[in-house]
Protein backbone atom coordinates (compact mmCIF):
# COMPACT_ATOMS: atom_id res chain seq x y z
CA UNK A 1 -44.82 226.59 -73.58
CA UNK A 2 -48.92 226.92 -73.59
CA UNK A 3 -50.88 223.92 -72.83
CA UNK A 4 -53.44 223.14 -75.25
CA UNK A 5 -56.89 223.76 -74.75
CA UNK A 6 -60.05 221.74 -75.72
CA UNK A 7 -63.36 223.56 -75.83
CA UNK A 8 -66.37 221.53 -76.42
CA UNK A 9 -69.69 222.47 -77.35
CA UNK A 10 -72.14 220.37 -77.28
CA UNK A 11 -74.42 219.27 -79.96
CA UNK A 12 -76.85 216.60 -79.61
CA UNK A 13 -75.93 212.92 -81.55
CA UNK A 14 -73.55 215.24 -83.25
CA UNK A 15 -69.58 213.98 -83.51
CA UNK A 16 -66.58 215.85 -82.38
CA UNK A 17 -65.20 218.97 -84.74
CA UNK A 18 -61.86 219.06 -84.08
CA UNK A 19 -59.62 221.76 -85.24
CA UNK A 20 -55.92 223.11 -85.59
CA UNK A 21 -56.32 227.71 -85.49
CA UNK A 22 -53.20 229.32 -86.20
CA UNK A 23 -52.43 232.56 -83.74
CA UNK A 24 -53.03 236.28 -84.66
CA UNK A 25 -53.03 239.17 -82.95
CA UNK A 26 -55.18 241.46 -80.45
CA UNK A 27 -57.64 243.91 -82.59
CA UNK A 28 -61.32 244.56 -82.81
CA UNK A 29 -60.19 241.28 -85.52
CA UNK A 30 -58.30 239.69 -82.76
CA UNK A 31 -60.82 239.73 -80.32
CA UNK A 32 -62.89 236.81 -82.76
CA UNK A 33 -59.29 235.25 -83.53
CA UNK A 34 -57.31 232.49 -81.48
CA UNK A 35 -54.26 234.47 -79.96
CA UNK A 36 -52.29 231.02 -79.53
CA UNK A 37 -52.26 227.68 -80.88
CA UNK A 38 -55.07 225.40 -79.41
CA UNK A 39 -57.04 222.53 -80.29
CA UNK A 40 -60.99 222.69 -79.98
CA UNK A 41 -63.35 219.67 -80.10
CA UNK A 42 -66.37 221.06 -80.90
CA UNK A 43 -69.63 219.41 -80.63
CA UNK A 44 -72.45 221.78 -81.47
CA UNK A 45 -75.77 221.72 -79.83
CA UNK A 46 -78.68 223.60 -81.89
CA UNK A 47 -79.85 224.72 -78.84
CA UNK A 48 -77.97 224.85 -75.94
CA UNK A 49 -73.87 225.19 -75.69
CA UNK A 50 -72.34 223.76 -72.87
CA UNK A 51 -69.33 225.99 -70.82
CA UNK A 52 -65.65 225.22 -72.20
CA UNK A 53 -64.28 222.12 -70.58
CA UNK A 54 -60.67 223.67 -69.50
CA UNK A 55 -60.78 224.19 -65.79
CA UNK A 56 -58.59 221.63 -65.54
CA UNK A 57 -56.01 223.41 -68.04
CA UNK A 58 -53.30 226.47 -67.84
CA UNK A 59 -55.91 229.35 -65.78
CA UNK A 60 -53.42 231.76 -67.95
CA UNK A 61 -55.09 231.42 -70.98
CA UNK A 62 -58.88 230.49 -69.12
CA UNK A 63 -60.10 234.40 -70.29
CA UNK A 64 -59.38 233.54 -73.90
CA UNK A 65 -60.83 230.09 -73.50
CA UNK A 66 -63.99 231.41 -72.74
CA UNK A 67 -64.33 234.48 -75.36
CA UNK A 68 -63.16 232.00 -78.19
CA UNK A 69 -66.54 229.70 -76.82
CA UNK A 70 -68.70 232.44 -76.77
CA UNK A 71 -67.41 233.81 -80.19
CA UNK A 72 -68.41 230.49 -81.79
CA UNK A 73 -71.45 230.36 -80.13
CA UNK A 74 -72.38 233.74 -81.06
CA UNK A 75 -71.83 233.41 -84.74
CA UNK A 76 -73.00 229.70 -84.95
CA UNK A 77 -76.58 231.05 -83.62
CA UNK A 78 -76.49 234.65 -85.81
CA UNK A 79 -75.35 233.35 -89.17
CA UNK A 80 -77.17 229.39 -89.11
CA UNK A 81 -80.65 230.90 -90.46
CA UNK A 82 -79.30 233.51 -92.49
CA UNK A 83 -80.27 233.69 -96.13
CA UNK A 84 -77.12 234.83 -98.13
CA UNK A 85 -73.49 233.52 -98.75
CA UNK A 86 -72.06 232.27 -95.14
CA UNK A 87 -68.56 234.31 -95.11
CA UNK A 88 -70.29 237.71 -96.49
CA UNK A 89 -72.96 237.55 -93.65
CA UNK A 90 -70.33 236.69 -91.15
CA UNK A 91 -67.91 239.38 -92.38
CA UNK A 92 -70.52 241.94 -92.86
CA UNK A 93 -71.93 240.90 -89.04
CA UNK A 94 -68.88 240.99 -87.22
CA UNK A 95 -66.85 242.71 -89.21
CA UNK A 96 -63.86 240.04 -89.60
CA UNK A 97 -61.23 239.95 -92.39
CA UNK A 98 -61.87 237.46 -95.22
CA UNK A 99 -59.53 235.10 -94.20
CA UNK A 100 -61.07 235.09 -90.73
CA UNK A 101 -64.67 235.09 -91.52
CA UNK A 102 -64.26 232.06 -93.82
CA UNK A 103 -62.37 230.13 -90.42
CA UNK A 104 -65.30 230.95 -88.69
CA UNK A 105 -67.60 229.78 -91.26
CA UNK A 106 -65.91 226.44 -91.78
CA UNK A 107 -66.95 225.44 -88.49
CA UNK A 108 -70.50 226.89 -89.02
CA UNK A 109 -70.67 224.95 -91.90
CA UNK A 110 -68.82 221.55 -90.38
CA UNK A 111 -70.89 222.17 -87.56
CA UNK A 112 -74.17 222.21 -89.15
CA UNK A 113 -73.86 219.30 -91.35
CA UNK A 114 -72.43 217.42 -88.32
CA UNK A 115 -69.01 216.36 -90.25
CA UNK A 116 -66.94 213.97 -88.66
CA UNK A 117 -63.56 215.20 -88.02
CA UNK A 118 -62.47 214.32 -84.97
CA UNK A 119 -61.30 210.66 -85.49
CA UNK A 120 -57.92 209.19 -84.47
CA UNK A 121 -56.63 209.11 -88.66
CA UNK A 122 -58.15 212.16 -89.11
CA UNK A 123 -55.35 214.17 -86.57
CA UNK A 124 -52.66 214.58 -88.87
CA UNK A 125 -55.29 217.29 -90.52
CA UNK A 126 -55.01 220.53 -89.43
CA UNK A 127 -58.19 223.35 -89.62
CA UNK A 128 -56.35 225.10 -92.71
CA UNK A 129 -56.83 221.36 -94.44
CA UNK A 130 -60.10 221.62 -92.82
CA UNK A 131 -61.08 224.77 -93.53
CA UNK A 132 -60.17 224.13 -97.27
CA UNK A 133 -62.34 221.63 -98.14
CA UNK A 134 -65.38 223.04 -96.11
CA UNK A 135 -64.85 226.29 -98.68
CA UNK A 136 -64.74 223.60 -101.43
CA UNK A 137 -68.02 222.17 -100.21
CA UNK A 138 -69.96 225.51 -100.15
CA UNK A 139 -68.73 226.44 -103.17
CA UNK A 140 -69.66 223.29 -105.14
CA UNK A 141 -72.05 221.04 -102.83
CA UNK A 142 -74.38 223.35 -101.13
CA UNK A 143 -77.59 224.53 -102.44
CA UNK A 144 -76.40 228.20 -102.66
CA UNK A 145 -73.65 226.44 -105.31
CA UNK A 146 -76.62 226.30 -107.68
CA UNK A 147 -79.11 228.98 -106.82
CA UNK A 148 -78.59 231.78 -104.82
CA UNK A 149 -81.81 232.93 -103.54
CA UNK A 150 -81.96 230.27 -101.65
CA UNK A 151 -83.01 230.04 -97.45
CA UNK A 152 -79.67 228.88 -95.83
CA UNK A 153 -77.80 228.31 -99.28
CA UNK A 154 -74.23 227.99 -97.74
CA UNK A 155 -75.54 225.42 -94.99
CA UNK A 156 -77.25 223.26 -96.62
CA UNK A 157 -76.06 220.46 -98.66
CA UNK A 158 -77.95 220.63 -102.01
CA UNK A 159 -79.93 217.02 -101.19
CA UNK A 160 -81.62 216.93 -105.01
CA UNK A 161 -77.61 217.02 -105.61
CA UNK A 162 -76.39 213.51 -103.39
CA UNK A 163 -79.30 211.86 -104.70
CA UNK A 164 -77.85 212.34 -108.30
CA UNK A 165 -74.28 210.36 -107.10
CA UNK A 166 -76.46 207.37 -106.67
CA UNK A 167 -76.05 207.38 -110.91
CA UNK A 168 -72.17 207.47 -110.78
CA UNK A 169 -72.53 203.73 -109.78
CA UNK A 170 -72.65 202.60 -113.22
CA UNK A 171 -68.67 203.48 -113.66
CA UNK A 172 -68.00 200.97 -111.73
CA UNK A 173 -70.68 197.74 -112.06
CA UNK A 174 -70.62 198.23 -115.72
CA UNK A 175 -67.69 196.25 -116.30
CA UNK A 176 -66.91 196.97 -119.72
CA UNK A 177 -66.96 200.65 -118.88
CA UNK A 178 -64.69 200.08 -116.12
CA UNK A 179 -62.40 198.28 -118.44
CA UNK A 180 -62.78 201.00 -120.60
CA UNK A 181 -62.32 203.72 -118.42
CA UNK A 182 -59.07 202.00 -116.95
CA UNK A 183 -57.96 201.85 -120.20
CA UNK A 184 -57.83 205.75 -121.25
CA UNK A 185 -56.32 206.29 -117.78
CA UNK A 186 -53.34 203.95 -118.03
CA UNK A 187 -53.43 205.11 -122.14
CA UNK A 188 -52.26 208.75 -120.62
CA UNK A 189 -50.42 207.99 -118.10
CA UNK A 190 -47.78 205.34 -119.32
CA UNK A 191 -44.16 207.36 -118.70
CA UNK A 192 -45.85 209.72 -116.72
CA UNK A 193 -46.31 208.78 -113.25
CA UNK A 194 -42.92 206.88 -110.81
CA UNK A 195 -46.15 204.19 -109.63
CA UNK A 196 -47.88 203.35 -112.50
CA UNK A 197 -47.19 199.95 -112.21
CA UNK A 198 -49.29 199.97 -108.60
CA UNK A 199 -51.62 202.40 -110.07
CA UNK A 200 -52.03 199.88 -112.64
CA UNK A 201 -52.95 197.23 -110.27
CA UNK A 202 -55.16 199.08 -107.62
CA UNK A 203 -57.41 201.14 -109.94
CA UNK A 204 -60.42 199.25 -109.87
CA UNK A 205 -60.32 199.40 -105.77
CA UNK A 206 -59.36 203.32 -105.94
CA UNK A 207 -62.11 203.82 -108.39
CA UNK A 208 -64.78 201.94 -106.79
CA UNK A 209 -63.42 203.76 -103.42
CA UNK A 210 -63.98 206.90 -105.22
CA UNK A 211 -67.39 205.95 -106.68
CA UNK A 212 -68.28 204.00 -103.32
CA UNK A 213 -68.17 207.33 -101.30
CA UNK A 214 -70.23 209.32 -104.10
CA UNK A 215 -72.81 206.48 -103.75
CA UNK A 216 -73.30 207.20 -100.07
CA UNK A 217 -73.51 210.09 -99.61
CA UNK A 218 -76.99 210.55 -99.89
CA UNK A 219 -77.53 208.96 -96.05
CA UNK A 220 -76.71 211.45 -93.42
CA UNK A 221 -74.43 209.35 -91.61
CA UNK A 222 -72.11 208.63 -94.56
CA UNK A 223 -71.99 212.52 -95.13
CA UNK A 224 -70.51 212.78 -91.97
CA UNK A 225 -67.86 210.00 -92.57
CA UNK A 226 -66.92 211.99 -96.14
CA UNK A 227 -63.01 212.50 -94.39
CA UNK A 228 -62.70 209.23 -93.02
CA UNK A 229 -63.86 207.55 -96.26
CA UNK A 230 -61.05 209.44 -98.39
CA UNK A 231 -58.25 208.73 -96.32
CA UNK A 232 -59.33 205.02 -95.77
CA UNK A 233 -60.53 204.65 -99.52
CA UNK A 234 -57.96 206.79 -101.13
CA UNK A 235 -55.28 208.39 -99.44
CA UNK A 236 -54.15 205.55 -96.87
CA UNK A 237 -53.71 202.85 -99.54
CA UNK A 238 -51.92 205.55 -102.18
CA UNK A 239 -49.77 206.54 -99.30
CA UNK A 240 -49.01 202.68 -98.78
CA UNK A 241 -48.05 202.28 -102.60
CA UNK A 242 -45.51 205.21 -102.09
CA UNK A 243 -47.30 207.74 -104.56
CA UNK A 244 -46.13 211.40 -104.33
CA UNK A 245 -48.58 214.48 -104.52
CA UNK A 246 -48.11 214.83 -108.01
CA UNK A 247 -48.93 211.13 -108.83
CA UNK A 248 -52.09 211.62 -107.14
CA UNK A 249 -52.77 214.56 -108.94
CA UNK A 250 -52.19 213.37 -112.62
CA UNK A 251 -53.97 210.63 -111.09
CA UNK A 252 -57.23 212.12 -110.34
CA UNK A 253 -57.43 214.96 -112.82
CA UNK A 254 -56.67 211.67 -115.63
CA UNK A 255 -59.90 209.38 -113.64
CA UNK A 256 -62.23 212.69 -113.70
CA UNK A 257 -61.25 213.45 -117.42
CA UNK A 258 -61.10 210.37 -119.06
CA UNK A 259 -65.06 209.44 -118.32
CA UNK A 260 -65.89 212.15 -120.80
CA UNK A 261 -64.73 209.94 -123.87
CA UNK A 262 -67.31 207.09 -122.43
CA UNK A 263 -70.03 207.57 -124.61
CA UNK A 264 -71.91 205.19 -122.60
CA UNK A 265 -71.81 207.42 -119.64
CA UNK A 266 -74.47 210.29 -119.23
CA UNK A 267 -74.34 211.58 -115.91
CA UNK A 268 -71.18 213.67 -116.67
CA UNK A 269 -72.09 217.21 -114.86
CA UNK A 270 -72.96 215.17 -111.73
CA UNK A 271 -69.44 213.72 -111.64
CA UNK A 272 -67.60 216.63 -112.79
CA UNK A 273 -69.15 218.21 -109.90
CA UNK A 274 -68.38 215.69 -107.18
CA UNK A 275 -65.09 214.80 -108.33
CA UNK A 276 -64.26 219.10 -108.21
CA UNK A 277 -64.76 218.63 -104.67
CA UNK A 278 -63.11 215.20 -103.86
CA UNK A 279 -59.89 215.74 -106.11
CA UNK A 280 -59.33 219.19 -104.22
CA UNK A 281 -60.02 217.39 -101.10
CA UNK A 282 -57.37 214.48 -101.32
CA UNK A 283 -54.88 216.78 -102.89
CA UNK A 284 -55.22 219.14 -99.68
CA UNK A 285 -55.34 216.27 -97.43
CA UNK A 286 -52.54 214.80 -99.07
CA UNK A 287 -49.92 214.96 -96.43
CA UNK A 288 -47.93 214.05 -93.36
């Protein structure tokens, strides 16, 4: 039995990062991989890393404590200016598999935009979940999602891009649209989902949950709280209603579809867009 590990790094007003790697072996690959279980809380600093906290842990494993700080350290400060898509330059600089070089650039990119995911009901997570959703993000958020000659595309949120979610508002203080867009929903799924009955009764505060978070986002702070928002907003009261994964995803892809028959609506590549990202989210995060 190995006793977990935490290794912090710390970034200034910047929350804790806080991860589940799986094990892999010892090669040139190795060396940048974790070669046992561990959780890391990792707070970034973008200018000076503190030493691992684990003196107090299992001096066994204090070798590959260390090298696993330094490794994120080291690609944290080569890759965070880089112009170019985030798991090429990492793969091409340290010469990682795919599968490792996007690990590695999850928490670049979670570090970097300061995510919160750290948080007592975010543990059940693990960094595959986490890892996920930051590949979601770059592909569909970032600026690099849009234009790629951009200077630090896969880092950057694309801020023109949160602005626009301000305009999703109208779904839900437009009643009649709300009415409306409840409407086509429950339409499509009568017969098809075992909750629609609670689905029926808690769409307007799932929708304005959804639409709540999209309005938000814009302010730094509420970018960080994007995990805690779904599972409070979304996934906590679904999970309390009993829904299964596949309620929640007829569910979702039935909300994102249905706006396109409101002709009232106009801001439908801006939501399409968000809810990509959020629907792949929740269903990832979906779980015990």
């Amino acid at each position: 039995m190995w006793t977990p590990w935490i290794i912090s790094l710390q970034m200034a007003r910047g929350p804790s990062l806080l991860f589940q790697i799986p094990p892999t072996g010892r090669t040139c690959h190795g060396y940048y991989a974790s070669t046992f279980q561990m959780k890391k809380a990792v707070c970034w600093h973008p200018s000076k890393l503190s030493e691992p906290a684990a003196q107090a842990q299992d001096p066994h494993h204090a070798e590959d404590a260390h090298r696993e700080f330094d490794n994120f350290k080291r690609v944290f400060k080569v890759v965070e200016e880089m112009k170019g898509p985030l798991v090429e330059n990492i793969h091409q600089n340290f010469l990682l598999s795919d599968r490792l070089a996007r690990d590695y650039a999850a928490i670049v990119f979670f570090a970097n935009s300061r995510f919160e995911t750290g948080k007592k009901k975010l543990q059940y997570l693990t960094f595959e979940d986490f890892a996920f959703c930051a590949e979601q993000l770059i592909q569909n958020w970032t600026l690099g999602a849009v234009d790629s000659m951009v200077e630090d595309m896969d880092v950057d949120l694309d801020k023109e891009f949160l602005q626009d979610l301000k305009d999703l508002k109208v779904l839900i203080t437009d009643k009649d649209m709300m009415d409306q867009h409840k409407s086509l929903v429950c339409t499509a799924l009568r017969g098809k989902l075992q909750v629609f009955s609670e689905m029926e009764g808690s769409f307007k505060n799932l929708s304005r949950g959804l639409v709540n978070i999209a309005g938000k986002l814009m302010n730094n702070k509420d970018v960080r709280d994007l995990f805690i928002d779904l599972v409070e907003k979304f996934i906590e009261p679904c999970k309390s209603d009993k829904w299964s994964l596949n309620d929640v995803r007829l569910f979702l892809t039935q909300h994102t579809n249905s706006v396109r028959a409101l002709d009232a609506f106009k801001h439908q590549a801006v939501w399409e867009r968000y809810m990509r990202v959020i629907q792949s989210c929740i269903l990832k995060m979906y779980h015990d």
